[in-house]
Protein backbone atom coordinates (compact mmCIF):
# COMPACT_ATOMS: atom_id res chain seq x y z
CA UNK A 1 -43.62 6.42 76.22
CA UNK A 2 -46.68 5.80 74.04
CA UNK A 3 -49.05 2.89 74.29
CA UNK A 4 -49.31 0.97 71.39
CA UNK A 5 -52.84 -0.87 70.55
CA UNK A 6 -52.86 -2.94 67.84
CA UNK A 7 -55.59 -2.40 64.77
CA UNK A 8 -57.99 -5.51 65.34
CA UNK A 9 -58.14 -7.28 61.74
CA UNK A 10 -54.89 -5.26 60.04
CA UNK A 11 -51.89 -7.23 61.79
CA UNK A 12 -49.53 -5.01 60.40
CA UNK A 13 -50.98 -1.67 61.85
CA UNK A 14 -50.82 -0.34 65.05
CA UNK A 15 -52.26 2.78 67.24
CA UNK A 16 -50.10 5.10 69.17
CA UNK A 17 -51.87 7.74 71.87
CA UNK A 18 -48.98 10.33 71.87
CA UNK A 19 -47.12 11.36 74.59
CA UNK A 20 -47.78 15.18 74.79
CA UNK A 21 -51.43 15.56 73.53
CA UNK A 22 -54.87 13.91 72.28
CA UNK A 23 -53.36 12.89 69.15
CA UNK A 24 -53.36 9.34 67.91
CA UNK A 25 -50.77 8.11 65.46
CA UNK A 26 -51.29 5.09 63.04
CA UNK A 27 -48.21 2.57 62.41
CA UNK A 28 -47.91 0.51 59.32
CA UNK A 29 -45.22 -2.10 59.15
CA UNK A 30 -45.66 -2.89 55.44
CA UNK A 31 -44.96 0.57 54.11
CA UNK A 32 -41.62 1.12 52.53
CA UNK A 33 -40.34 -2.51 52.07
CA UNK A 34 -41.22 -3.60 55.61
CA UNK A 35 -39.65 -0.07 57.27
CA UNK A 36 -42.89 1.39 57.83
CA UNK A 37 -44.15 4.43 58.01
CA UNK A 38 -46.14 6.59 60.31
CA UNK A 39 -49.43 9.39 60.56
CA UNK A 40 -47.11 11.16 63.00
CA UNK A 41 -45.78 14.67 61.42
CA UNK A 42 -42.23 13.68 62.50
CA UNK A 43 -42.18 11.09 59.98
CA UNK A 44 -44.67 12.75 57.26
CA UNK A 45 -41.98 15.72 57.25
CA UNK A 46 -38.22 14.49 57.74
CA UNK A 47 -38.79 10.38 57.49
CA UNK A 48 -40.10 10.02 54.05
CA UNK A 49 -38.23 12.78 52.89
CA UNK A 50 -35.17 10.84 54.00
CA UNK A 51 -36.84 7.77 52.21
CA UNK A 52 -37.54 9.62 49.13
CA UNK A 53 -33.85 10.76 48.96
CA UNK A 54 -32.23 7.09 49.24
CA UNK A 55 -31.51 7.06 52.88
CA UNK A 56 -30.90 3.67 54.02
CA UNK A 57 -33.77 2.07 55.66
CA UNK A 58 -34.28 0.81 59.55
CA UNK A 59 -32.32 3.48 60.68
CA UNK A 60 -33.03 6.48 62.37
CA UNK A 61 -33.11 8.52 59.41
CA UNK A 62 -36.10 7.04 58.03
CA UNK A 63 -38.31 5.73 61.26
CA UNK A 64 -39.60 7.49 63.92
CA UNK A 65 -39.70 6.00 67.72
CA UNK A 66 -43.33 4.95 66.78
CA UNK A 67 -42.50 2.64 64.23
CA UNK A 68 -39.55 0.86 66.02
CA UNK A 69 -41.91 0.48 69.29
CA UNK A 70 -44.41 -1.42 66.53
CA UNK A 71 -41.63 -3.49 65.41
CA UNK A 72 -40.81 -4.01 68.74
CA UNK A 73 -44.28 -4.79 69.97
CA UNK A 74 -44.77 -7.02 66.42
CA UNK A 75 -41.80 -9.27 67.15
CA UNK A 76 -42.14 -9.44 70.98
CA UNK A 77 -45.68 -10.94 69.62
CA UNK A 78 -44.16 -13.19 67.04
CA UNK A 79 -41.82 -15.03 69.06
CA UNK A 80 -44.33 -15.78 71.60
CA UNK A 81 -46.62 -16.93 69.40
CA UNK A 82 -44.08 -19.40 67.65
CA UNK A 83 -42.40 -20.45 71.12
CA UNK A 84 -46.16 -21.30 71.80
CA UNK A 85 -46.03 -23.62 68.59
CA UNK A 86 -42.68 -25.07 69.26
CA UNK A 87 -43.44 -26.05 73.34
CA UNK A 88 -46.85 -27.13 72.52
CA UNK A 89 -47.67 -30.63 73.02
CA UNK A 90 -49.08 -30.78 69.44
CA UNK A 91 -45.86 -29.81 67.64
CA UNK A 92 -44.38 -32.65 65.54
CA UNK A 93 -42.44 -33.05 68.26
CA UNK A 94 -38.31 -31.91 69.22
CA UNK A 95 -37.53 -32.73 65.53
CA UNK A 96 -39.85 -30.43 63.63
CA UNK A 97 -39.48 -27.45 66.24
CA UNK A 98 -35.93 -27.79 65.41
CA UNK A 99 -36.41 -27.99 61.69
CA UNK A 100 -39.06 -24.89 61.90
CA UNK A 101 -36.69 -22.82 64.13
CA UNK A 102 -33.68 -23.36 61.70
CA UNK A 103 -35.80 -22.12 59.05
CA UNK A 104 -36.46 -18.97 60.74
CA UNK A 105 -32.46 -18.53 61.60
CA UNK A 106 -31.92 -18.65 57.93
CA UNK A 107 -34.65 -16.66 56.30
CA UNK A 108 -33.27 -13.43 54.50
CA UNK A 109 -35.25 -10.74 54.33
């Protein structure tokens, strides 16, 4: 598996050292509605072609295994920073974690 190493200052981007050589791919979570997209040629080549011809997105068709690993590694981070906010002694307290993590259930994208 790659190792992923987020871009310092661009919270949205990540680095990927590939698997089989010296390469280093760039992730970036923003691109295509929040999809992303990828410097890898896998995606260049087949992903935004797939992209470019209507295929839905956040599917295989249209993101590589770099891109899910960032939105992996992106929402592993989110959810510990927010469980940080809600079981800190600082919070508004049991009421407004509550409030704050209904909010997040109901968000649509």
């Amino acid at each position: 598996m790659s190792v992923v190493t987020p871009i310092e200052g661009e919270p949205f981007r990540y680095n990927f050292n590939s698997s089989t050589s010296e390469e280093i791919y760039t992730v970036d979570l923003l691109e295509n509605n929040g999809s992303g997209a990828c410097s890898y040629a896998d995606f260049s080549i087949r992903r935004q072609f797939n992209i470019k011809n209507g295929e839905p997105l956040f599917t295989d068709l249209t993101q590589c295994k770099h891109v899910k690993e960032a939105q992996r590694h992106y929402a592993s981070q989110s959810c510990r920073f927010f469980s940080d906010i809600l079981l800190s002694e600082e919070s508004t307290g049991k009421q407004g974690a509550m409030h704050l993590t209904k909010l997040i259930h109901n968000y649509e994208l």
